[in-house]
C-alpha atoms as a PDB file:
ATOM      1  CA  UNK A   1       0.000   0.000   0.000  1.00  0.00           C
ATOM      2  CA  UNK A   2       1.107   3.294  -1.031  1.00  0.00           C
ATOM      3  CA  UNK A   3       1.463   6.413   1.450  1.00  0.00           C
ATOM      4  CA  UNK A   4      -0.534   8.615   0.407  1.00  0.00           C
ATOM      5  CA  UNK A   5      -0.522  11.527   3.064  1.00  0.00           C
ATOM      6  CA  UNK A   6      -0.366  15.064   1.808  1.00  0.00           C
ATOM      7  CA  UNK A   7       2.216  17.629   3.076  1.00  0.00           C
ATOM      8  CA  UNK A   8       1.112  18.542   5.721  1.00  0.00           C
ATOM      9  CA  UNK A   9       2.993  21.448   6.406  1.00  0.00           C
ATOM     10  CA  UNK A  10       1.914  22.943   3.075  1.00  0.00           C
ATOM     11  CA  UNK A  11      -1.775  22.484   3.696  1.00  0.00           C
ATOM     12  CA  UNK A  12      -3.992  24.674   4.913  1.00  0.00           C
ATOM     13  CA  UNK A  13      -6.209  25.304   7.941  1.00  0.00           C
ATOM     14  CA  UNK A  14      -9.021  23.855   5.995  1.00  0.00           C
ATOM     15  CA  UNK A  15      -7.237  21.115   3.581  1.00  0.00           C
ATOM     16  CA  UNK A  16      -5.909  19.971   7.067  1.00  0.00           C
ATOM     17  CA  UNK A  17      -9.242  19.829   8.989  1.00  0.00           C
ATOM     18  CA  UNK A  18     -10.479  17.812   5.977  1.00  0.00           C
ATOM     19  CA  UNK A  19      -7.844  15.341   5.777  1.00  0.00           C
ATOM     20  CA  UNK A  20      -7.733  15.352   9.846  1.00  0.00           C
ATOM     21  CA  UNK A  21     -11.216  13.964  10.017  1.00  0.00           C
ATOM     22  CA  UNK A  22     -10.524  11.071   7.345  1.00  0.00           C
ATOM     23  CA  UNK A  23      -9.990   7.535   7.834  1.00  0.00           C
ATOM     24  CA  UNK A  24      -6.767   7.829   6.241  1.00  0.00           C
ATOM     25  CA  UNK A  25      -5.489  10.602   8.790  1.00  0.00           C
ATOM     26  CA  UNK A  26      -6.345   8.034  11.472  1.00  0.00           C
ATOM     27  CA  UNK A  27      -4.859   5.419  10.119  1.00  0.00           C
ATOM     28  CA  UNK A  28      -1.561   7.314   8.747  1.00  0.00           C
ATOM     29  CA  UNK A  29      -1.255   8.749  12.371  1.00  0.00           C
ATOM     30  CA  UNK A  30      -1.471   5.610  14.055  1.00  0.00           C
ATOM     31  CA  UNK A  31       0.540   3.709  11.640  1.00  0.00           C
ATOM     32  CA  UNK A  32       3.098   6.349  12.417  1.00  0.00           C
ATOM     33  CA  UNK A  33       3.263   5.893  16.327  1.00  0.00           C
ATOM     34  CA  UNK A  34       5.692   3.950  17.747  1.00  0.00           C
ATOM     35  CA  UNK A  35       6.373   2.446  21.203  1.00  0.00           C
ATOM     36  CA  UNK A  36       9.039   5.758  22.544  1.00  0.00           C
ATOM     37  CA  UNK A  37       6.991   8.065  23.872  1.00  0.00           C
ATOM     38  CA  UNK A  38       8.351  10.939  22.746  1.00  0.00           C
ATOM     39  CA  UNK A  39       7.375   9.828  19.606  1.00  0.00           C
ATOM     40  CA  UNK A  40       3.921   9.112  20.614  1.00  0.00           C
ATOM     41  CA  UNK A  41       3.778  12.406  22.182  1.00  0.00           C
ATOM     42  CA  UNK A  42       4.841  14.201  19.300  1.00  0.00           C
ATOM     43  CA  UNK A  43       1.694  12.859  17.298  1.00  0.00           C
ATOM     44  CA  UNK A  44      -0.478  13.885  20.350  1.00  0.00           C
ATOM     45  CA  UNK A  45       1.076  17.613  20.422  1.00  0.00           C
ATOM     46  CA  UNK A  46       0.957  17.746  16.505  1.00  0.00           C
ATOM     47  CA  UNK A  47      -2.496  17.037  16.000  1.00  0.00           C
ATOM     48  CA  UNK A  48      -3.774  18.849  19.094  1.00  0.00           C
ATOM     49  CA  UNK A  49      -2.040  21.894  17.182  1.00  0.00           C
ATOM     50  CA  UNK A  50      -3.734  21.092  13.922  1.00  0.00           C
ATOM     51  CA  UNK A  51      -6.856  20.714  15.880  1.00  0.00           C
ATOM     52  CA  UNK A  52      -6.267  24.244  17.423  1.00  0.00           C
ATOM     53  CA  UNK A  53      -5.557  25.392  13.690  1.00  0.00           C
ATOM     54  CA  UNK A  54      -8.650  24.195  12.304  1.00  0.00           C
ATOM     55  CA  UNK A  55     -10.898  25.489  15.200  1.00  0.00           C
ATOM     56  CA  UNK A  56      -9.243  29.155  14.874  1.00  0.00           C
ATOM     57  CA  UNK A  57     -10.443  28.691  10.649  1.00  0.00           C
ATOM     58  CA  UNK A  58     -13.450  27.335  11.417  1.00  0.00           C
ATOM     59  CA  UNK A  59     -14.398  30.222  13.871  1.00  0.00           C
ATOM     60  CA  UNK A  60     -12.930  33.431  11.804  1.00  0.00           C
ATOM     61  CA  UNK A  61     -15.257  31.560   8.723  1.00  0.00           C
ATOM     62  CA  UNK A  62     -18.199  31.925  10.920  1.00  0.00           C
ATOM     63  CA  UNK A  63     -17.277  35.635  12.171  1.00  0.00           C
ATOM     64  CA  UNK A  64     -17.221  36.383   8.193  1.00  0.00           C
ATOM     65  CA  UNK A  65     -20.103  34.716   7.537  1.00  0.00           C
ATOM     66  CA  UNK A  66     -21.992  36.775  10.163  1.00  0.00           C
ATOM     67  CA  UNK A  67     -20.599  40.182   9.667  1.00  0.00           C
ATOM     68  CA  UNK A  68     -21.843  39.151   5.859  1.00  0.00           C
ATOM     69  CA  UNK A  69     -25.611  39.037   7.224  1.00  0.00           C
ATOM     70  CA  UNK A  70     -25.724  35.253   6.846  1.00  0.00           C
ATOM     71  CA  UNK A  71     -27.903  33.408   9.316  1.00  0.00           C
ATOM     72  CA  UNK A  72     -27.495  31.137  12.026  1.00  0.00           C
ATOM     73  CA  UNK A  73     -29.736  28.877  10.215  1.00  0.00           C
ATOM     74  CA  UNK A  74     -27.379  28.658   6.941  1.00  0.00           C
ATOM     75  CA  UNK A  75     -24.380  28.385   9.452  1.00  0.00           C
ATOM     76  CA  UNK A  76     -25.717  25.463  11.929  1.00  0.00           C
ATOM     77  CA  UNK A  77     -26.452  23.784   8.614  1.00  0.00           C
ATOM     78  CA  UNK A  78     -23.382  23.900   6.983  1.00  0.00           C
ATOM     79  CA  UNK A  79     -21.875  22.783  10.499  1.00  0.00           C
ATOM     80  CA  UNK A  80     -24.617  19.642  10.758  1.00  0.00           C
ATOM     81  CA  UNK A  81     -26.540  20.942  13.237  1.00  0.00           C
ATOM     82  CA  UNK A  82     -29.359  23.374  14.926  1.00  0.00           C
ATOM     83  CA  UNK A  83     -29.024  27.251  14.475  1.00  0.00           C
ATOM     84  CA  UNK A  84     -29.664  27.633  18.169  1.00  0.00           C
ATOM     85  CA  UNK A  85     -26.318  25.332  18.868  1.00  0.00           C
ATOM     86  CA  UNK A  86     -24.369  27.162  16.144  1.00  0.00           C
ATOM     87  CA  UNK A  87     -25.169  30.706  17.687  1.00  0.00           C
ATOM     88  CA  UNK A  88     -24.717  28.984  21.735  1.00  0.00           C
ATOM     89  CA  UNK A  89     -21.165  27.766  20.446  1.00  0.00           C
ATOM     90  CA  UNK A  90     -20.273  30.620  17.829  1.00  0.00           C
ATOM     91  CA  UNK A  91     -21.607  33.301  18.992  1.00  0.00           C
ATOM     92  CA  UNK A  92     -19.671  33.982  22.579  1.00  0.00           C
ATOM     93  CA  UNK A  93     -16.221  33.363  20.611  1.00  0.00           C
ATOM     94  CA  UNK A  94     -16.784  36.037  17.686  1.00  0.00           C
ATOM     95  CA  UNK A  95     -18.281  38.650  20.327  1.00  0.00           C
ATOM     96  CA  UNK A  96     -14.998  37.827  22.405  1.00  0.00           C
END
């Protein structure tokens, strides 16, 4: 089986959330842990940064799409879920 993992240092905050929540980033970062703990705690710190990346996009996206009068409806649904949960988890970090 070929690797097939993007660069992930020349990705960005979005093209890594995507590949983050694929099978393949699962399996690629597990295949890549070993036994030393360092190692191991490398992957940990590496994704919790890419995690931290992602959640910094995903919130400026939503500040953007608010300041451009789009509504918590159209947001919640992009996200998968209720306006009223979009706006509860959304809304207190862009008024921050």
């Amino acid at each position: 089986m070929t690797d097939h993992t993007p660069d992930i240092g020349r990705m960005s905050n979005e093209e890594l959330a995507d590949w983050l929540a694929t099978d393949e980033a699962v399996d690629h970062l597990l295949a890549k842990a070993t036994v030393l703990d360092g190692d191991v705690l490398t992957g940990i710190r590496q994704a919790h940064l890419a995690r931290d990346r992602a959640e910094k996009e995903l919130i400026e996206s939503v500040a953007v799409a608010r300041r451009n009068h789009l509504s918590w409806q159209a947001i919640g649904e992009q996200l998968g879920t209720s306006k009223q949960q979009a706006q509860q988890y959304f809304g207190r970090r862009i008024d921050a």
